[in-house]
PDB file of N, CA and C in Angstrom:
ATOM      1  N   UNK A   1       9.723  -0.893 -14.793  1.00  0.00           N
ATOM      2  CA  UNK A   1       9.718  -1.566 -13.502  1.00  0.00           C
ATOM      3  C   UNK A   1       9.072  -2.928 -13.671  1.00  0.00           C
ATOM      4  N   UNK A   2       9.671  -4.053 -13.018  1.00  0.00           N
ATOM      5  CA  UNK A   2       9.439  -5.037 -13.200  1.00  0.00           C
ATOM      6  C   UNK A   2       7.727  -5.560 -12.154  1.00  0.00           C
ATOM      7  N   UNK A   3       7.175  -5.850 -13.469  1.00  0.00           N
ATOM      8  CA  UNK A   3       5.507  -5.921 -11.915  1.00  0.00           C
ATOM      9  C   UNK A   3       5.878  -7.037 -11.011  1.00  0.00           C
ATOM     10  N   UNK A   4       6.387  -7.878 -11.296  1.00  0.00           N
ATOM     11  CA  UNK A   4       6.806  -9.155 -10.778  1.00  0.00           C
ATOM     12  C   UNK A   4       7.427  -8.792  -9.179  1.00  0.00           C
ATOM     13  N   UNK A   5       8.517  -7.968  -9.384  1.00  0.00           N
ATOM     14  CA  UNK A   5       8.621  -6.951  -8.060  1.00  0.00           C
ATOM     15  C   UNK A   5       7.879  -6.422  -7.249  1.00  0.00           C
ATOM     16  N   UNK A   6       6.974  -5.586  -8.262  1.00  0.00           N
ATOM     17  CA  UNK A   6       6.249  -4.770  -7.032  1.00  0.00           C
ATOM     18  C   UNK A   6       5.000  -6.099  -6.376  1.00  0.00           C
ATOM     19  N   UNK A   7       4.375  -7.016  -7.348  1.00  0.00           N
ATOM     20  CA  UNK A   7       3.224  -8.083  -6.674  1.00  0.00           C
ATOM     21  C   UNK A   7       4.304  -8.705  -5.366  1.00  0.00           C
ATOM     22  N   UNK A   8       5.454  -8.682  -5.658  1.00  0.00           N
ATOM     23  CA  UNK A   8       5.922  -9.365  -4.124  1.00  0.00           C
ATOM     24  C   UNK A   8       6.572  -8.656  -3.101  1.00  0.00           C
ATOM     25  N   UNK A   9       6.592  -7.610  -3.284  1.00  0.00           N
ATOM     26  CA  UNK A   9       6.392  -6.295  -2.104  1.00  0.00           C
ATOM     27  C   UNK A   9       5.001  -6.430  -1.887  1.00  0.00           C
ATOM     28  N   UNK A  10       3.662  -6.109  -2.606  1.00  0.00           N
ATOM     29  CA  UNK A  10       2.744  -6.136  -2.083  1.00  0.00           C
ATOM     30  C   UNK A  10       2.016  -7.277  -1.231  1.00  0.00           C
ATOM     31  N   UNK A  11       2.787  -8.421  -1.319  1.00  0.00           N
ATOM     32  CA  UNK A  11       2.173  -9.873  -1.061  1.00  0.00           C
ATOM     33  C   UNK A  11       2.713 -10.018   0.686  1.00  0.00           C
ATOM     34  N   UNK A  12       4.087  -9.192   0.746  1.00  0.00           N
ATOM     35  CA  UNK A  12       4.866  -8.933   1.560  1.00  0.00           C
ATOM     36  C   UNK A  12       4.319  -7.917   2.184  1.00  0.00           C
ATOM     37  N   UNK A  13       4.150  -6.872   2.053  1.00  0.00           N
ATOM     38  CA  UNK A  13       3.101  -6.031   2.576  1.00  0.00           C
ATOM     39  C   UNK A  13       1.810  -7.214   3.546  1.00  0.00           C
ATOM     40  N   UNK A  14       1.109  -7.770   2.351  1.00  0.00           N
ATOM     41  CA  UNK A  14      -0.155  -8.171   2.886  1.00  0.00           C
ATOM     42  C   UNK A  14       0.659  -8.917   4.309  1.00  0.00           C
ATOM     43  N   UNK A  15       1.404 -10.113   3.834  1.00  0.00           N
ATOM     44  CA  UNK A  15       1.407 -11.061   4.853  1.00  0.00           C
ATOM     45  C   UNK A  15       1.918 -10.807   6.017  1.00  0.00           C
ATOM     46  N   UNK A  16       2.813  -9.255   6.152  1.00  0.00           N
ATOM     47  CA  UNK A  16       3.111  -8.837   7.707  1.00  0.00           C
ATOM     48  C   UNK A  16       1.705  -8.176   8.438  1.00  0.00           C
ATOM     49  N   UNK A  17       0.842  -7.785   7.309  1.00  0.00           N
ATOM     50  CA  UNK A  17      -0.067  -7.275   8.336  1.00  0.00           C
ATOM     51  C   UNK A  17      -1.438  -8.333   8.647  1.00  0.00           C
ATOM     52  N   UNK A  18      -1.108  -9.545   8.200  1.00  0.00           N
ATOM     53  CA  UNK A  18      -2.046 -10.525   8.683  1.00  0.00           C
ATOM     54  C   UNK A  18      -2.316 -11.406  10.139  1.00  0.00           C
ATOM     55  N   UNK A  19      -1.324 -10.482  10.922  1.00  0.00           N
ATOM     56  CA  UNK A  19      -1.145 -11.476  12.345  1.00  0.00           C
ATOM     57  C   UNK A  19      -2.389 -10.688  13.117  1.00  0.00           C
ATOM     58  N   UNK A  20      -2.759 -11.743  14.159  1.00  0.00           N
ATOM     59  CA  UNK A  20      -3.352 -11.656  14.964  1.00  0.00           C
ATOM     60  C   UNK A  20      -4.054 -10.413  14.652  1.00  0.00           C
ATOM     61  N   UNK A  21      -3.846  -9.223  15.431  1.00  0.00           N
ATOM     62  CA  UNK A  21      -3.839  -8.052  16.102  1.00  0.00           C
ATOM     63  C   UNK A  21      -4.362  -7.416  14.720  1.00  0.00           C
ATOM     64  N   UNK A  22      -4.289  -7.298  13.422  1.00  0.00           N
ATOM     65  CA  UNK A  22      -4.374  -6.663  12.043  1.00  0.00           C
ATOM     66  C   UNK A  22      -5.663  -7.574  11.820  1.00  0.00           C
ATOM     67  N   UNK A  23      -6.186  -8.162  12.353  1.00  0.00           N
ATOM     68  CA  UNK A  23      -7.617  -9.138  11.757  1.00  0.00           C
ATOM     69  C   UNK A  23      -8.782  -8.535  12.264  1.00  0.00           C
ATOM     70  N   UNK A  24      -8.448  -7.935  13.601  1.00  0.00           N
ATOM     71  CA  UNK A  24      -9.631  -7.228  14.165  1.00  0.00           C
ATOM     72  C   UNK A  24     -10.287  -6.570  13.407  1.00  0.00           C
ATOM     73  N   UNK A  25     -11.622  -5.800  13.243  1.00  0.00           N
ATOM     74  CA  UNK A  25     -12.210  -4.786  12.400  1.00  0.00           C
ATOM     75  C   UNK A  25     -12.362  -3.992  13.859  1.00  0.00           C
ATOM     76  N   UNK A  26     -13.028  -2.533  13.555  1.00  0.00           N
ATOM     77  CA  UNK A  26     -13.391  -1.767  14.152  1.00  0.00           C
ATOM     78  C   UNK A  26     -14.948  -2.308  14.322  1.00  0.00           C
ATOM     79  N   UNK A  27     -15.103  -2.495  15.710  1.00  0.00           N
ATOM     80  CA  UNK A  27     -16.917  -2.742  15.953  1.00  0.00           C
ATOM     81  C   UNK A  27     -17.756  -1.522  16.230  1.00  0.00           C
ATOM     82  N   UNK A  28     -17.133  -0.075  16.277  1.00  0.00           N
ATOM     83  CA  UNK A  28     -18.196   1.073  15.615  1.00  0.00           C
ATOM     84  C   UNK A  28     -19.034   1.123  14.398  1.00  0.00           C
ATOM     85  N   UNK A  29     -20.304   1.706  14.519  1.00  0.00           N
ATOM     86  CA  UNK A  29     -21.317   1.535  13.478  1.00  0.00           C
ATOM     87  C   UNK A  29     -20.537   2.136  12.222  1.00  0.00           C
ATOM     88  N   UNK A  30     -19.093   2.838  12.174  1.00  0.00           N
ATOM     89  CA  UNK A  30     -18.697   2.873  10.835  1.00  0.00           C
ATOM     90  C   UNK A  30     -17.414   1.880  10.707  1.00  0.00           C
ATOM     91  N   UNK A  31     -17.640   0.818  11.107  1.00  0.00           N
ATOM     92  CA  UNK A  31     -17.122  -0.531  10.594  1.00  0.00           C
ATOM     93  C   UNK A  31     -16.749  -0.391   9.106  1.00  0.00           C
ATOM     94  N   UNK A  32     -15.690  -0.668   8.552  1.00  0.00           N
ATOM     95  CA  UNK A  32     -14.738  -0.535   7.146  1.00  0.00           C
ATOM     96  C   UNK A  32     -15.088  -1.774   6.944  1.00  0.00           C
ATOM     97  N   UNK A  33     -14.763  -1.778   4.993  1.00  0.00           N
ATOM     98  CA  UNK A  33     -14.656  -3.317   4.590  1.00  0.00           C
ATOM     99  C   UNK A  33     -12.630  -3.489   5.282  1.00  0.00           C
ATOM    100  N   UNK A  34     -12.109  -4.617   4.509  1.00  0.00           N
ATOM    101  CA  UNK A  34     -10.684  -5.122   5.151  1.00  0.00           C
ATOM    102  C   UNK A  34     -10.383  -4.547   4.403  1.00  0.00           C
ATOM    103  N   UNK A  35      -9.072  -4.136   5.439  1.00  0.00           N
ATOM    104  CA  UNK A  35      -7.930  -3.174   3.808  1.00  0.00           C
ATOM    105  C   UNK A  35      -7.358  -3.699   3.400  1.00  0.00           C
ATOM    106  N   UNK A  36      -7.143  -5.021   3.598  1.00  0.00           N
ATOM    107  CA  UNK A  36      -6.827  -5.781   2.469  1.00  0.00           C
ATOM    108  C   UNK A  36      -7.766  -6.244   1.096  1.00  0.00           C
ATOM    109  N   UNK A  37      -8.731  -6.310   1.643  1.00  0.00           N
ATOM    110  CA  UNK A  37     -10.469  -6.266   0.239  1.00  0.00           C
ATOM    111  C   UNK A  37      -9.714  -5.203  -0.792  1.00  0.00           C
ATOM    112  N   UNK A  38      -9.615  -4.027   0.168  1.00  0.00           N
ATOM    113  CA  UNK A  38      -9.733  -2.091   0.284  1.00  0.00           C
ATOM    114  C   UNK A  38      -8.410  -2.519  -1.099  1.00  0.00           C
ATOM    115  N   UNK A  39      -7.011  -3.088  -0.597  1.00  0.00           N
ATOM    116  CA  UNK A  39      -5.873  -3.132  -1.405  1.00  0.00           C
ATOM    117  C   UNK A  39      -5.808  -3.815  -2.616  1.00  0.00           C
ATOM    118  N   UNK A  40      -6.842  -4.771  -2.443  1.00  0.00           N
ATOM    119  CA  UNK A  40      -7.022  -5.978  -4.132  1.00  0.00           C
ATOM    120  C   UNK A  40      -7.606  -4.805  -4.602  1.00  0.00           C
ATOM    121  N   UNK A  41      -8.977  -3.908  -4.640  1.00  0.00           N
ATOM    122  CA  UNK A  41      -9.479  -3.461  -5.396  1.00  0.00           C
ATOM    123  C   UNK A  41      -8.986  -2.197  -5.929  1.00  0.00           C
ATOM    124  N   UNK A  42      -7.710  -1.984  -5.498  1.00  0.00           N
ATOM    125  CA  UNK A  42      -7.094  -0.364  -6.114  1.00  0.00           C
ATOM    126  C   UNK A  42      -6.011  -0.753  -6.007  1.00  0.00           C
ATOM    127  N   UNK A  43      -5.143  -1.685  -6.209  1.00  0.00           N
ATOM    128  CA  UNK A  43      -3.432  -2.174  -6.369  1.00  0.00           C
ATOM    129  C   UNK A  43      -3.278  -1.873  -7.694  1.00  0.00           C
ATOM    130  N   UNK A  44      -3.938  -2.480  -8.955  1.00  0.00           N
ATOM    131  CA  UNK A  44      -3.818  -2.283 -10.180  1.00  0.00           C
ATOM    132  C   UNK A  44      -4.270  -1.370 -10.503  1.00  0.00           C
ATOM    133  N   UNK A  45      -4.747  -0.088 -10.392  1.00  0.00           N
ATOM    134  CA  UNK A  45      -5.298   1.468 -10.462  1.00  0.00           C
ATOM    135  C   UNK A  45      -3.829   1.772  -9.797  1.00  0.00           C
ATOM    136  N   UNK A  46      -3.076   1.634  -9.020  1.00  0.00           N
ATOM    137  CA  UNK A  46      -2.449   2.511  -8.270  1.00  0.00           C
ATOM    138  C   UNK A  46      -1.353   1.993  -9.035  1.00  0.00           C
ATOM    139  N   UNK A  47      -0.870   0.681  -9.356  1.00  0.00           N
ATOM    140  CA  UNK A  47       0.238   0.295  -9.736  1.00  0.00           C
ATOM    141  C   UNK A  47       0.741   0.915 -11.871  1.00  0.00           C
ATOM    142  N   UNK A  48      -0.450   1.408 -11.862  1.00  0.00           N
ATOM    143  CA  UNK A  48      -0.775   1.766 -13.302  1.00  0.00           C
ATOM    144  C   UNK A  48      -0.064   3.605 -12.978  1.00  0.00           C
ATOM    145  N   UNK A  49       0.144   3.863 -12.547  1.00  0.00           N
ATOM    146  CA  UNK A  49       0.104   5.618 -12.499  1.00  0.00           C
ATOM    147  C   UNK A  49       1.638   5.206 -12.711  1.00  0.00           C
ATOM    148  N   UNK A  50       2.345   6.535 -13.241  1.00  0.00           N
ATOM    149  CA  UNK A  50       3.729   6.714 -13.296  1.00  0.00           C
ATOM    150  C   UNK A  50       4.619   6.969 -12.043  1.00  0.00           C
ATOM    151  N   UNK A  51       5.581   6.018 -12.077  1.00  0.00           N
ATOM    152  CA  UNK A  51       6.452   5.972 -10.905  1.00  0.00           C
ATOM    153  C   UNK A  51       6.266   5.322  -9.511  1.00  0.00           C
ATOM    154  N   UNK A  52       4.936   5.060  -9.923  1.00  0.00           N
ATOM    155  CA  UNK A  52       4.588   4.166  -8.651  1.00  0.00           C
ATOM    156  C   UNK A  52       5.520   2.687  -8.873  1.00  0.00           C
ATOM    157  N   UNK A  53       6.157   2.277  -7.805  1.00  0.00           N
ATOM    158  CA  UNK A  53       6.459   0.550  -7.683  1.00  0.00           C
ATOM    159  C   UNK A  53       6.068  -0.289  -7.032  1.00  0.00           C
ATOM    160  N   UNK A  54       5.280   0.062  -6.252  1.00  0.00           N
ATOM    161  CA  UNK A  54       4.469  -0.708  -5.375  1.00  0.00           C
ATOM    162  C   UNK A  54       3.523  -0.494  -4.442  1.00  0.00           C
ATOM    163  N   UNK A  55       2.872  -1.259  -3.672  1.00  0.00           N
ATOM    164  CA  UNK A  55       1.828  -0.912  -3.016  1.00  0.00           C
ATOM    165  C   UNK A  55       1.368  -1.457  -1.737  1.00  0.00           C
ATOM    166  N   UNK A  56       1.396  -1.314  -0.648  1.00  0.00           N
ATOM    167  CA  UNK A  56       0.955  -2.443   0.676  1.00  0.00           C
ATOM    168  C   UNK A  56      -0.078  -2.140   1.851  1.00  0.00           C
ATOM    169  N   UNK A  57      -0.364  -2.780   2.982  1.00  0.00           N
ATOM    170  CA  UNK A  57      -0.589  -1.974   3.715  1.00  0.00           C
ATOM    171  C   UNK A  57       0.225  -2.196   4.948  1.00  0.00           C
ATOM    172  N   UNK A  58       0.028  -1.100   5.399  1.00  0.00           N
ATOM    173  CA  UNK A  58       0.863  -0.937   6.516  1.00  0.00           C
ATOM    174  C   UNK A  58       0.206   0.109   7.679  1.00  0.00           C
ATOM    175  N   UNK A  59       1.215   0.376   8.492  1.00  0.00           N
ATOM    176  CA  UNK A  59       0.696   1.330  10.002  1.00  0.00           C
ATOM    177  C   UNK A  59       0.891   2.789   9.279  1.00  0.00           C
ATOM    178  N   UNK A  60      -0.116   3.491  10.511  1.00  0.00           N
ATOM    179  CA  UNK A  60       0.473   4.758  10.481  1.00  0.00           C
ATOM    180  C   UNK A  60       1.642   5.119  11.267  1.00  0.00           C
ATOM    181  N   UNK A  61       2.192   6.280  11.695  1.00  0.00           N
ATOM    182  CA  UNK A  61       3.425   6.335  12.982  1.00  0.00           C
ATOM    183  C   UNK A  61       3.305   5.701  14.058  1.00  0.00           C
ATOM    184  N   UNK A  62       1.834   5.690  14.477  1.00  0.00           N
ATOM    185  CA  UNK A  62       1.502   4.812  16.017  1.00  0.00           C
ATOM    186  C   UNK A  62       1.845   3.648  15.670  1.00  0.00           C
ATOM    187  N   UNK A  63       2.369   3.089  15.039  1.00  0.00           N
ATOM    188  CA  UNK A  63       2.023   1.190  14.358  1.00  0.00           C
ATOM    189  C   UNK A  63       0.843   0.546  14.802  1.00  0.00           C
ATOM    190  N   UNK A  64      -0.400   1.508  15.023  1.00  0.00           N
ATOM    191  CA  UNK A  64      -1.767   0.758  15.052  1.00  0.00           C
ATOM    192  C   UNK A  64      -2.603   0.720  14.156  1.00  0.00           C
ATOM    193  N   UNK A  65      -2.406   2.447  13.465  1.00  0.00           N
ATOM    194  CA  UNK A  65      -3.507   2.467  12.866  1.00  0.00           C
ATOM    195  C   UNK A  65      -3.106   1.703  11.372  1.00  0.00           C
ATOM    196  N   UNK A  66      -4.063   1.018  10.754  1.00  0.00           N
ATOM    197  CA  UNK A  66      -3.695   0.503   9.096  1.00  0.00           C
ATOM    198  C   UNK A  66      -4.237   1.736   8.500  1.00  0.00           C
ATOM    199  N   UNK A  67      -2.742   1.173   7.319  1.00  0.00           N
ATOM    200  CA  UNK A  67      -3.140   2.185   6.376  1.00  0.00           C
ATOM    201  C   UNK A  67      -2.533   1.638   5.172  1.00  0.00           C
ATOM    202  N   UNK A  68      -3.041   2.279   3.866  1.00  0.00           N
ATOM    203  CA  UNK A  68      -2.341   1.639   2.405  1.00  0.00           C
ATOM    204  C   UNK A  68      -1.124   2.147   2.376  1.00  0.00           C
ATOM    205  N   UNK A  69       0.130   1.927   1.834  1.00  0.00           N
ATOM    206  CA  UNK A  69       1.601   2.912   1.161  1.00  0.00           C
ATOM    207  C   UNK A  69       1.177   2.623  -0.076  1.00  0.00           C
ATOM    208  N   UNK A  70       1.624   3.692  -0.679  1.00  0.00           N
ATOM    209  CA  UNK A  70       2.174   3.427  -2.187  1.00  0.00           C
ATOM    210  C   UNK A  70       3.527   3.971  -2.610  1.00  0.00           C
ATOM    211  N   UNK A  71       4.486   3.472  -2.606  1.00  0.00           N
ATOM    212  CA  UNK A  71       5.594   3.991  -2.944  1.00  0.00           C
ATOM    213  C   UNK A  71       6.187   4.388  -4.422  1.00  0.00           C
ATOM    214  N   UNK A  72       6.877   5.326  -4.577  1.00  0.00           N
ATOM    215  CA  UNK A  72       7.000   6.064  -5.735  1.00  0.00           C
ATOM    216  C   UNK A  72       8.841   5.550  -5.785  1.00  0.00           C
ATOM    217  N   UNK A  73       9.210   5.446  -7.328  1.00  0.00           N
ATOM    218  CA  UNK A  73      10.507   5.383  -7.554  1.00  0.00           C
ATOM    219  C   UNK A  73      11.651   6.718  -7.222  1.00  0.00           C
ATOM    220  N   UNK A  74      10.129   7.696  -7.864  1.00  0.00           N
ATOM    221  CA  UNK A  74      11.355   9.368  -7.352  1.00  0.00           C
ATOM    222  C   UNK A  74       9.729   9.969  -6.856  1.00  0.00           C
ATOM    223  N   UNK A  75      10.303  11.422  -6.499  1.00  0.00           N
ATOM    224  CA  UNK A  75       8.911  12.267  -6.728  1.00  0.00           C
ATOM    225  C   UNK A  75       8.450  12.955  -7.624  1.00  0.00           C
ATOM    226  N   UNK A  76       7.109  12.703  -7.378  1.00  0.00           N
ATOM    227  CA  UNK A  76       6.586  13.185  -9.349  1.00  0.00           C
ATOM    228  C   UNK A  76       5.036  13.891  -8.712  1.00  0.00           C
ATOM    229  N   UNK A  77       5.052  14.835  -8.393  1.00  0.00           N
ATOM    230  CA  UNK A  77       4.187  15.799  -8.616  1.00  0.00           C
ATOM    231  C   UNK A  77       2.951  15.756  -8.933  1.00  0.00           C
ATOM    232  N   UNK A  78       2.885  15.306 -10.419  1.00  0.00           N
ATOM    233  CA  UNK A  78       1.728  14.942 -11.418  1.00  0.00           C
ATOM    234  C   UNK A  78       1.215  13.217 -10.509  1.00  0.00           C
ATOM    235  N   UNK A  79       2.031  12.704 -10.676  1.00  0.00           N
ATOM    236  CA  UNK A  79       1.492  11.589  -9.794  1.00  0.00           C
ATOM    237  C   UNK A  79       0.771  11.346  -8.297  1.00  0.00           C
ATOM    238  N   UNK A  80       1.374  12.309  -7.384  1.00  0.00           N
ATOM    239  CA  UNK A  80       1.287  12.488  -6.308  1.00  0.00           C
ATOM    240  C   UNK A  80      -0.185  13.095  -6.342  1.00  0.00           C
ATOM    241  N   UNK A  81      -0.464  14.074  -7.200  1.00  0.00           N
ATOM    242  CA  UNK A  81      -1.376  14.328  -7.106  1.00  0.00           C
ATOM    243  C   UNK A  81      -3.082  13.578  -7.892  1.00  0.00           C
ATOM    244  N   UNK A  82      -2.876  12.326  -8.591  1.00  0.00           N
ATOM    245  CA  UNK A  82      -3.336  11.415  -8.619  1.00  0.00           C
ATOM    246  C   UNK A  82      -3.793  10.615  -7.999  1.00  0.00           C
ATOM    247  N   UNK A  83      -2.977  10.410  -6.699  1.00  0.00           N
ATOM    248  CA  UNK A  83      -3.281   9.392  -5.794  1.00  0.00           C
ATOM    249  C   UNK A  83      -4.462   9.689  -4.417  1.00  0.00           C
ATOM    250  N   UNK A  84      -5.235   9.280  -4.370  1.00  0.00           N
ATOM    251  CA  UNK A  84      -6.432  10.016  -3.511  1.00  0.00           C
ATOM    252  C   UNK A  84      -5.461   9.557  -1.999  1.00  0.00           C
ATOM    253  N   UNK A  85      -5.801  10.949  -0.916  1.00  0.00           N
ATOM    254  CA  UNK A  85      -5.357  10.496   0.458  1.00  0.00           C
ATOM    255  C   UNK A  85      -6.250  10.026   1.137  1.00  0.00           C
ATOM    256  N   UNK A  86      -7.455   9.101   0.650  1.00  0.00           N
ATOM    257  CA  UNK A  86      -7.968   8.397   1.843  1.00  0.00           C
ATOM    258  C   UNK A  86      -8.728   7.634   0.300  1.00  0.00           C
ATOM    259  N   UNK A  87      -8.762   5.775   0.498  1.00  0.00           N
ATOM    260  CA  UNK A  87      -9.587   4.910  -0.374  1.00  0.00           C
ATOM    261  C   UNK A  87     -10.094   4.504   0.973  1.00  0.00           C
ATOM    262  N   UNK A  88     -11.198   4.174   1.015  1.00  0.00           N
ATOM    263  CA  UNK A  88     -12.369   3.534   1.448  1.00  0.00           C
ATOM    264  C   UNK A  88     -12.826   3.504   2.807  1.00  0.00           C
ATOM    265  N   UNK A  89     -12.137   5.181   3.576  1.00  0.00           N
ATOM    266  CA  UNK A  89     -11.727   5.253   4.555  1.00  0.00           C
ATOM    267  C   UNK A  89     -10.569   5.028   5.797  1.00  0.00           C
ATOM    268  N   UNK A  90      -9.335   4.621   4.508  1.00  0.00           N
ATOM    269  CA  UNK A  90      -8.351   4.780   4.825  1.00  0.00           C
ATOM    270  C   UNK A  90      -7.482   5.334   4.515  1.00  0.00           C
ATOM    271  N   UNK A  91      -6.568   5.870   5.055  1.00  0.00           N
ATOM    272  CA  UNK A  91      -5.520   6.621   5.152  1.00  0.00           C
ATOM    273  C   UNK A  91      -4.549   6.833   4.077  1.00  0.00           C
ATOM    274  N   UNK A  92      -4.137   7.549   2.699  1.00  0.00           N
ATOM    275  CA  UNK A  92      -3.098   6.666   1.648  1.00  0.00           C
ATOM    276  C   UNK A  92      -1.690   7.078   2.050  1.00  0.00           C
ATOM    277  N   UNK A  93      -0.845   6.429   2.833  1.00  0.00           N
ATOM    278  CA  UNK A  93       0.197   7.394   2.654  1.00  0.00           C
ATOM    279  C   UNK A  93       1.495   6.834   1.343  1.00  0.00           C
ATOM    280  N   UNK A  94       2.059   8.673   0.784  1.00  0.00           N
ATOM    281  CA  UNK A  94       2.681   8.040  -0.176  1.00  0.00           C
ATOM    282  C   UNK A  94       4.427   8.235   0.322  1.00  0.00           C
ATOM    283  N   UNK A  95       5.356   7.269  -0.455  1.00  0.00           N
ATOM    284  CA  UNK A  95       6.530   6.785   0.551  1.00  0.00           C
ATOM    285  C   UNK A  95       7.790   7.254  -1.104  1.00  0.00           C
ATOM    286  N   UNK A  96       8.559   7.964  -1.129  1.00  0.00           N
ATOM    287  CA  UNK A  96       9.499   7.969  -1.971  1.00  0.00           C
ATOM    288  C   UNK A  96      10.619   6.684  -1.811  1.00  0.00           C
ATOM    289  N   UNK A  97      10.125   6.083  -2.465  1.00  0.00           N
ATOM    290  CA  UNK A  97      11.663   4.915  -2.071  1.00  0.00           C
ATOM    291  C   UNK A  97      12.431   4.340  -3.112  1.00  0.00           C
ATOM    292  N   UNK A  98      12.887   4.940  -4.155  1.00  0.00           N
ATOM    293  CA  UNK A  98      13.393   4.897  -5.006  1.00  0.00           C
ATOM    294  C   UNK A  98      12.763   3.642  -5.566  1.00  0.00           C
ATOM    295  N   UNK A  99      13.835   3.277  -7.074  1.00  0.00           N
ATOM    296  CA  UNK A  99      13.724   2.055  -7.625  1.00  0.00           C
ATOM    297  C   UNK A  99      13.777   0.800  -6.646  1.00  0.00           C
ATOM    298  N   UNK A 100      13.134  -0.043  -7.274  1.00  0.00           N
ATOM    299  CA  UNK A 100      12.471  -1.482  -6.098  1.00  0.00           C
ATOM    300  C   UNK A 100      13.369  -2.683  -7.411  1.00  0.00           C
ATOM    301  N   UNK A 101      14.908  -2.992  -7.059  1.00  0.00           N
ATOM    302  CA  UNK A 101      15.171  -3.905  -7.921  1.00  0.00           C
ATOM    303  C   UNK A 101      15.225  -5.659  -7.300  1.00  0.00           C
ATOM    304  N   UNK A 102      15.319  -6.618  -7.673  1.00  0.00           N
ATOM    305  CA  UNK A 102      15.207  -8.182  -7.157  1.00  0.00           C
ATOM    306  C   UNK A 102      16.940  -8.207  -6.778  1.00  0.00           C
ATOM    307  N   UNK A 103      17.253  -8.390  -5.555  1.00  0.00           N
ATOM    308  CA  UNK A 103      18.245  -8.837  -5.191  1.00  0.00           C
ATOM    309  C   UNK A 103      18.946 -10.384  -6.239  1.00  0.00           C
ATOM    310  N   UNK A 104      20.271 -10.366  -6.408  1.00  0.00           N
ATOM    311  CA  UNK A 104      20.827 -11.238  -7.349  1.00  0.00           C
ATOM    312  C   UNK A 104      21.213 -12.436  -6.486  1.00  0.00           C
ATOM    313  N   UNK A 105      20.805 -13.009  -5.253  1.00  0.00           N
ATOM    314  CA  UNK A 105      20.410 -14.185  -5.159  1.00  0.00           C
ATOM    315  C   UNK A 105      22.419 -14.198  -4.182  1.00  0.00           C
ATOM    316  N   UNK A 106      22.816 -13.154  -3.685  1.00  0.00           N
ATOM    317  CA  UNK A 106      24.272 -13.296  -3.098  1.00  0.00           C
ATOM    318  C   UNK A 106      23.322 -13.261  -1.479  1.00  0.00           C
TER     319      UNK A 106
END
């Protein structure tokens, strides 16, 4: 898998969840660091495991809550079970979405 791919899914990731409304923090005394901090410091841990292609953050079903994806090329078991379901108090969810190839520019 080409990394070149997955850094611009993840960059793509970052920059939809940078508007407005995604900047807020939680002002409860268990205030999180940013999950975007949360995503620099475990993208290359996560992008290293087998079958993973990428990595972002994104919503949960409500489209409020943030949360990391990591998407897998197929499902792999051994991997899946690698991946912790919550970094730094957030949520991991993992996404089967096949191979992630660069469109040929048509």
């Amino acid at each position: 898998m080409n990394r070149t791919i997955a850094s611009v899914w993840l960059l793509i990731g970052i920059a939809l969840m940078l508007g407005p409304d995604t900047m807020a923090q939680s002002s409860s005394p268990s205030a999180r660091r940013d999950i975007n901090a949360v995503l620099a410091a475990h993208d290359k841990e996560l992008m290293r495991l087998p079958d993973v292609v990428g990595v972002y953050v994104g919503t949960l079903a409500d489209q409020k809550t943030a949360a990391l994806h990591v998407m897998l090329a197929r499902k792999n078991a051994a991997t899946e079970s690698k991946i912790p379901r919550m970094i730094d108090g957030y949520l991991v969810i993992i996404e089967v979405t096949g191979a992630i190839r660069a469109l040929d520019g048509r």
